[in-house]
PDB file of N, CA and C in Angstrom:
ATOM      1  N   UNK A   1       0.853  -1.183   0.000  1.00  0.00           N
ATOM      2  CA  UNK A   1       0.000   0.000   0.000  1.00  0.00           C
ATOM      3  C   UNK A   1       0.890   1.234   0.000  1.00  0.00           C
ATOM      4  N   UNK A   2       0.552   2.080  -0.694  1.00  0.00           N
ATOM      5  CA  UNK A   2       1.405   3.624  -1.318  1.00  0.00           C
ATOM      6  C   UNK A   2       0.940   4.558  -0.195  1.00  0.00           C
ATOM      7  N   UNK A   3       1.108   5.544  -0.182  1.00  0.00           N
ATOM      8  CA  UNK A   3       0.437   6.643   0.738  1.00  0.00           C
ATOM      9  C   UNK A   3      -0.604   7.549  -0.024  1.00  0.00           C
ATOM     10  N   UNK A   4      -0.621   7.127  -1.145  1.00  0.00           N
ATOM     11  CA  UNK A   4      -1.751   7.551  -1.718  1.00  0.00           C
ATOM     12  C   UNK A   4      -3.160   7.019  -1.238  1.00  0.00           C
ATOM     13  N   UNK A   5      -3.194   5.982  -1.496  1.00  0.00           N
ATOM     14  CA  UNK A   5      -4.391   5.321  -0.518  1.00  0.00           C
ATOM     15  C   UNK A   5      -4.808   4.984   1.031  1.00  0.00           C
ATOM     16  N   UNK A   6      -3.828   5.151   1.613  1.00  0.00           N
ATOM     17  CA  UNK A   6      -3.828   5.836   2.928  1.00  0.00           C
ATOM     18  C   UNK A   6      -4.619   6.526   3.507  1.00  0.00           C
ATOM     19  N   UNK A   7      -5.788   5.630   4.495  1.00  0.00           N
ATOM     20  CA  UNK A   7      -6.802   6.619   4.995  1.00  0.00           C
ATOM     21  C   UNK A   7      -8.567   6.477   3.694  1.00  0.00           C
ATOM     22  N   UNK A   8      -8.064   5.387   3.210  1.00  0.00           N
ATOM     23  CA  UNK A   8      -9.511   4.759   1.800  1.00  0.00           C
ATOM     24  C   UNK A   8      -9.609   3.385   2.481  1.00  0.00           C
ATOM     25  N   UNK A   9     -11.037   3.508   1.939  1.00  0.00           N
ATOM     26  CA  UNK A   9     -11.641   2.356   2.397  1.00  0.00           C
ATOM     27  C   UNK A   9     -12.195   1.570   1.338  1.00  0.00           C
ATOM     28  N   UNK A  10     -11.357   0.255   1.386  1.00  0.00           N
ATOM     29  CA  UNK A  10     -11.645  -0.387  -0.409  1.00  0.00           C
ATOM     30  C   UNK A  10     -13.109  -0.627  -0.645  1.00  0.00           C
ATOM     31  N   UNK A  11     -13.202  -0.439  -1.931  1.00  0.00           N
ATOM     32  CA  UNK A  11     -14.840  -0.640  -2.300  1.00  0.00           C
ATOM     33  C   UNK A  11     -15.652  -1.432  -1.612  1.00  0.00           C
ATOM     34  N   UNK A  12     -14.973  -2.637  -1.549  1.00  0.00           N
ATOM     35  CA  UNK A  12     -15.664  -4.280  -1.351  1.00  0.00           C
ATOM     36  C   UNK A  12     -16.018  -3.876  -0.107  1.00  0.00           C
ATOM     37  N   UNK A  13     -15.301  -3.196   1.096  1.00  0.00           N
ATOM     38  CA  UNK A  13     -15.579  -3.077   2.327  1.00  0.00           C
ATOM     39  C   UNK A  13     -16.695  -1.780   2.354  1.00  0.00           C
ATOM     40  N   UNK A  14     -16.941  -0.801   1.477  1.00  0.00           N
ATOM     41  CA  UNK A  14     -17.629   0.393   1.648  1.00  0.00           C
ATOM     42  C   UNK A  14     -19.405  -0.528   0.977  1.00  0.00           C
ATOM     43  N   UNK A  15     -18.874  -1.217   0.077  1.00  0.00           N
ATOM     44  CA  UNK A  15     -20.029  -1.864  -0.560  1.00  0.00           C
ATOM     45  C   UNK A  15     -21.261  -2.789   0.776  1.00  0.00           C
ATOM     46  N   UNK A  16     -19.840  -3.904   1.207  1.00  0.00           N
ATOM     47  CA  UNK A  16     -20.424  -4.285   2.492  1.00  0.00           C
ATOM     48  C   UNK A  16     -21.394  -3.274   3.716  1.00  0.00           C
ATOM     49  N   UNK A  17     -20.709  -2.136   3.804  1.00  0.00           N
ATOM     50  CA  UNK A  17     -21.424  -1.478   4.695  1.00  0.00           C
ATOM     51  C   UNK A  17     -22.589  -0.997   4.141  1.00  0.00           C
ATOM     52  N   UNK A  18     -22.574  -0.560   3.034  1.00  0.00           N
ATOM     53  CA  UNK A  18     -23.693   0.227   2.767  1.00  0.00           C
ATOM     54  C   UNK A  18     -25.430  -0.845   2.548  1.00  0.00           C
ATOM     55  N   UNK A  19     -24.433  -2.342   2.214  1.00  0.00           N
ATOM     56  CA  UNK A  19     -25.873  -3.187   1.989  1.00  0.00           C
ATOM     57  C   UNK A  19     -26.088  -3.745   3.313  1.00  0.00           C
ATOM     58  N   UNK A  20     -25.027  -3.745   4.273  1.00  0.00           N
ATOM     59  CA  UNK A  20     -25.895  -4.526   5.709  1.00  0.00           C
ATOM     60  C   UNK A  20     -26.643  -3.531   5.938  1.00  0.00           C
ATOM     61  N   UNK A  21     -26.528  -1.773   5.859  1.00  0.00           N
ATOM     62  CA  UNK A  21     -27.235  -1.048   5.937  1.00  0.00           C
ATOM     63  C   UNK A  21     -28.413  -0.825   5.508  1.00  0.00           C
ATOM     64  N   UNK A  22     -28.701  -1.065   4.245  1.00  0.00           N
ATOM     65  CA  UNK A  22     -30.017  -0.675   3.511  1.00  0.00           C
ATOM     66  C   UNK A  22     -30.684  -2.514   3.728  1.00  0.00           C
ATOM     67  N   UNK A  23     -29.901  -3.782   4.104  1.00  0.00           N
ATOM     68  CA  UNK A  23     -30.925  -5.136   4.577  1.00  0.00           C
ATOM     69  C   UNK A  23     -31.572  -4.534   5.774  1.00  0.00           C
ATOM     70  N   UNK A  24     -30.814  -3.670   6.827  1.00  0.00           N
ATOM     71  CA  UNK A  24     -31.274  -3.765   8.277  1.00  0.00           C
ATOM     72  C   UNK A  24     -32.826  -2.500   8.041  1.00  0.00           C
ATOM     73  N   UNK A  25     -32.458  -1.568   7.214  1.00  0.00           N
ATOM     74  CA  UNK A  25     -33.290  -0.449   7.033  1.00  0.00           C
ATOM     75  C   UNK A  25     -34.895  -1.387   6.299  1.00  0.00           C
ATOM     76  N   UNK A  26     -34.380  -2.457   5.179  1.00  0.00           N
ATOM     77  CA  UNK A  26     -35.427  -3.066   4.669  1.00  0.00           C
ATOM     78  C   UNK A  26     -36.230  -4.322   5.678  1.00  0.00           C
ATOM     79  N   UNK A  27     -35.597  -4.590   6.456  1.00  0.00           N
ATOM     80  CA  UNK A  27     -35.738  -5.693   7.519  1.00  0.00           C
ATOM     81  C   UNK A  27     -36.880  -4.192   8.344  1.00  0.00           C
ATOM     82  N   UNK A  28     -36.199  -3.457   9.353  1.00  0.00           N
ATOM     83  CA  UNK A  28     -37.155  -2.822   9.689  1.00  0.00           C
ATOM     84  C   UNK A  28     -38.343  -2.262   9.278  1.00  0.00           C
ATOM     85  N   UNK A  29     -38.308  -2.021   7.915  1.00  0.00           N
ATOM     86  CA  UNK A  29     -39.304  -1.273   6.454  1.00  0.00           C
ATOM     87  C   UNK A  29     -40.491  -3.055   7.012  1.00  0.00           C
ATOM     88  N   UNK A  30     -40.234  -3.995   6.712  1.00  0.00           N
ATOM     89  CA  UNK A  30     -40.876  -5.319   6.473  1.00  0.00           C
ATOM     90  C   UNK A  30     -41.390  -5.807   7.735  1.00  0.00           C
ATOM     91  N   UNK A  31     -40.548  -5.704   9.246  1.00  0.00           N
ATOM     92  CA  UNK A  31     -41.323  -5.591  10.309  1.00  0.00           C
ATOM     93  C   UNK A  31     -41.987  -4.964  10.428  1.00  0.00           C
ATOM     94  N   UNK A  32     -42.211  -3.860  10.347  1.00  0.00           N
ATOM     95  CA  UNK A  32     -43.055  -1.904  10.075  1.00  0.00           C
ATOM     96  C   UNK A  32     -44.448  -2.628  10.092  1.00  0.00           C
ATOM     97  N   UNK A  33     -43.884  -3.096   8.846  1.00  0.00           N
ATOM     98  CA  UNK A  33     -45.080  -3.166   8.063  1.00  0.00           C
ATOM     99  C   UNK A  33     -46.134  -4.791   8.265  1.00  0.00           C
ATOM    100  N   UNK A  34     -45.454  -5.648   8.301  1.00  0.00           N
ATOM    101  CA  UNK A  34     -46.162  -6.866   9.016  1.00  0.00           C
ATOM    102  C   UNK A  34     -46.489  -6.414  10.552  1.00  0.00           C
ATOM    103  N   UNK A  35     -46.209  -5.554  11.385  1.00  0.00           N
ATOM    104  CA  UNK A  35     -47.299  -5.240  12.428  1.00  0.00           C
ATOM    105  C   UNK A  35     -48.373  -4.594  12.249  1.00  0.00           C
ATOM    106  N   UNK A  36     -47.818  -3.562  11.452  1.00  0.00           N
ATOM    107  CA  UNK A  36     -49.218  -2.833  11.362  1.00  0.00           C
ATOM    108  C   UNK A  36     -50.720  -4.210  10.486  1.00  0.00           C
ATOM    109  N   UNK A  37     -49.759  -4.917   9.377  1.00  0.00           N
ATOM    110  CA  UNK A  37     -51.056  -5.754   9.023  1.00  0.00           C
ATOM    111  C   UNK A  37     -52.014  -6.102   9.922  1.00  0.00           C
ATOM    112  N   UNK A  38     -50.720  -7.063  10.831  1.00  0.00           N
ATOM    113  CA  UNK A  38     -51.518  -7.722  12.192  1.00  0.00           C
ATOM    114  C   UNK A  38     -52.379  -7.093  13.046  1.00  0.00           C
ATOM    115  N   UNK A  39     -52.194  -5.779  13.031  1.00  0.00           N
ATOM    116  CA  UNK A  39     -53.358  -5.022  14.407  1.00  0.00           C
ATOM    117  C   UNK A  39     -53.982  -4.958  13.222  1.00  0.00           C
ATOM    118  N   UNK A  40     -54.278  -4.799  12.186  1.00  0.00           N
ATOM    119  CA  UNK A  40     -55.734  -4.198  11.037  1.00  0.00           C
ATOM    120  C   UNK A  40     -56.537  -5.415  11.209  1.00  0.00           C
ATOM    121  N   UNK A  41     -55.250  -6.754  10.808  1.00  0.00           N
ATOM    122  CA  UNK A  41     -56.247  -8.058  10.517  1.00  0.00           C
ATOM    123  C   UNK A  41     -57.585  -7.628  12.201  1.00  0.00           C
ATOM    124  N   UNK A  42     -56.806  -7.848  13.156  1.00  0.00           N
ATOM    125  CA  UNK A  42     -56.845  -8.365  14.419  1.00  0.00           C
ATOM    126  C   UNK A  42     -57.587  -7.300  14.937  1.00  0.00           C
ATOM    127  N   UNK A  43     -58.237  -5.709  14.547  1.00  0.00           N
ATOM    128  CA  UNK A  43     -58.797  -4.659  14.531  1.00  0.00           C
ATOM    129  C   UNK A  43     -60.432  -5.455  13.947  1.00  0.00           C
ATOM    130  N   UNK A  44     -59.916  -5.792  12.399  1.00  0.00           N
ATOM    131  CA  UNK A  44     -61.413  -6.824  11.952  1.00  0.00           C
ATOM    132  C   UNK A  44     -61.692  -7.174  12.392  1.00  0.00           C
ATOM    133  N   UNK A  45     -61.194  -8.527  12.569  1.00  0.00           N
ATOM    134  CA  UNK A  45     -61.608  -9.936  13.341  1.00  0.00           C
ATOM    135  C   UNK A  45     -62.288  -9.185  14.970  1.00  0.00           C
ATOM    136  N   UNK A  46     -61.825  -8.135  15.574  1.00  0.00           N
ATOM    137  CA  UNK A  46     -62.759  -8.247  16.958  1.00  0.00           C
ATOM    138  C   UNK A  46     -63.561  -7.410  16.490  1.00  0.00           C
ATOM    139  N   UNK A  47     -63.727  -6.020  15.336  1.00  0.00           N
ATOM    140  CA  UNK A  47     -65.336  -5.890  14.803  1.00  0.00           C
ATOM    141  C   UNK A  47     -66.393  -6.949  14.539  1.00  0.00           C
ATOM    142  N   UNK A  48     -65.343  -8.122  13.759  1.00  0.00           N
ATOM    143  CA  UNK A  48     -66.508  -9.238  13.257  1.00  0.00           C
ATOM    144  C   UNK A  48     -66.997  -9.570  14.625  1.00  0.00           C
ATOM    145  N   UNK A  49     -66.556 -10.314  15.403  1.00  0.00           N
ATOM    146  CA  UNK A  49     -66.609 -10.645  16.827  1.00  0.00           C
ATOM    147  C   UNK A  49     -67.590  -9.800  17.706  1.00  0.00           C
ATOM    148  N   UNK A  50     -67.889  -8.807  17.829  1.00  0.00           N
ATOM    149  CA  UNK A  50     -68.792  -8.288  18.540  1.00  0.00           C
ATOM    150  C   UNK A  50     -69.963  -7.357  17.843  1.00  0.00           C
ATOM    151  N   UNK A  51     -69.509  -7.720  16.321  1.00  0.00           N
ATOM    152  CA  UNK A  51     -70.582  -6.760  15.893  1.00  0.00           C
ATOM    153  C   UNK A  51     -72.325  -7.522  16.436  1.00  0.00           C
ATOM    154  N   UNK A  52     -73.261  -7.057  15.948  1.00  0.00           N
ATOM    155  CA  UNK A  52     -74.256  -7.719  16.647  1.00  0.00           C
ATOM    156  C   UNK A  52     -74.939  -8.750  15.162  1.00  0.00           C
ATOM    157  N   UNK A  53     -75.503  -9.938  15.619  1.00  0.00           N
ATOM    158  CA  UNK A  53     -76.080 -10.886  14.908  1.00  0.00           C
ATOM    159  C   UNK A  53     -76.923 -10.311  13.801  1.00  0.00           C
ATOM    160  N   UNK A  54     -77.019 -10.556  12.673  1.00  0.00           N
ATOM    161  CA  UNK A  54     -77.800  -9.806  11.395  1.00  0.00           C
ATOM    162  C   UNK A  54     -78.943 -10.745  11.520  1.00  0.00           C
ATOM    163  N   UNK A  55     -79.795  -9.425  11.493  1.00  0.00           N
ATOM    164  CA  UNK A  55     -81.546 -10.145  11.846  1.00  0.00           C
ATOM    165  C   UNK A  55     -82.112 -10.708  10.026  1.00  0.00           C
ATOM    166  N   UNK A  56     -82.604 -11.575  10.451  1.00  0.00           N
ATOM    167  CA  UNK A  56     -83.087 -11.933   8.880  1.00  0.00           C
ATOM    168  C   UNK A  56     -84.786 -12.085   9.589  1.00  0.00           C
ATOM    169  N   UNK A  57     -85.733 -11.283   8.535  1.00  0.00           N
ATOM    170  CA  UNK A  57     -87.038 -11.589   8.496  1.00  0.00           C
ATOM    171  C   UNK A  57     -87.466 -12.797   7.938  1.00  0.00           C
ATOM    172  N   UNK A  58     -87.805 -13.676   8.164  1.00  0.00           N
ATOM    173  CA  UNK A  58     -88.594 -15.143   8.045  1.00  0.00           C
ATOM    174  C   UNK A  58     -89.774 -15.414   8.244  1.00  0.00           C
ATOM    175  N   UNK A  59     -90.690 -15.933   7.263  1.00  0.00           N
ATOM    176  CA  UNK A  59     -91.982 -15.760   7.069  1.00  0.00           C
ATOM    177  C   UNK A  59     -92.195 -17.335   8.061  1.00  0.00           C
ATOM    178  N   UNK A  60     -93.386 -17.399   8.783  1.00  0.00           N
ATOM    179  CA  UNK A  60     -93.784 -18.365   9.558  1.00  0.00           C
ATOM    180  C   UNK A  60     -94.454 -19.894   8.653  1.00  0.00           C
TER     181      UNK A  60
END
């Protein structure tokens, strides 16, 4: 190594950082977002759950 490059950080290693960076940013982006599904599903499901029984008229 020259003293020209002295104080650089080789690609392969700048490359590495920048993609564990943008997996951990997309990993959090993908948890984010699979919770919020889960409280919507799970928001439904206890509307369905307590909404009240649908009356049907029925002739005798």
């Amino acid at each position: 190594m020259g003293p020209e490059i002295l104080g650089t950080t080789p690609s392969s290693v700048m490359n590495f950082l920048i993609q564990t960076a943008s997996l951990a940013a997309s990993e959090a982006a993908i948890y984010s977002a699979s919770v919020v599904e889960s409280a919507i599903v799970l928001c439904l499901e206890l509307f369905q759950l307590t909404a009240p029984p649908l009356r049907q008229k029925t002739n005798p």
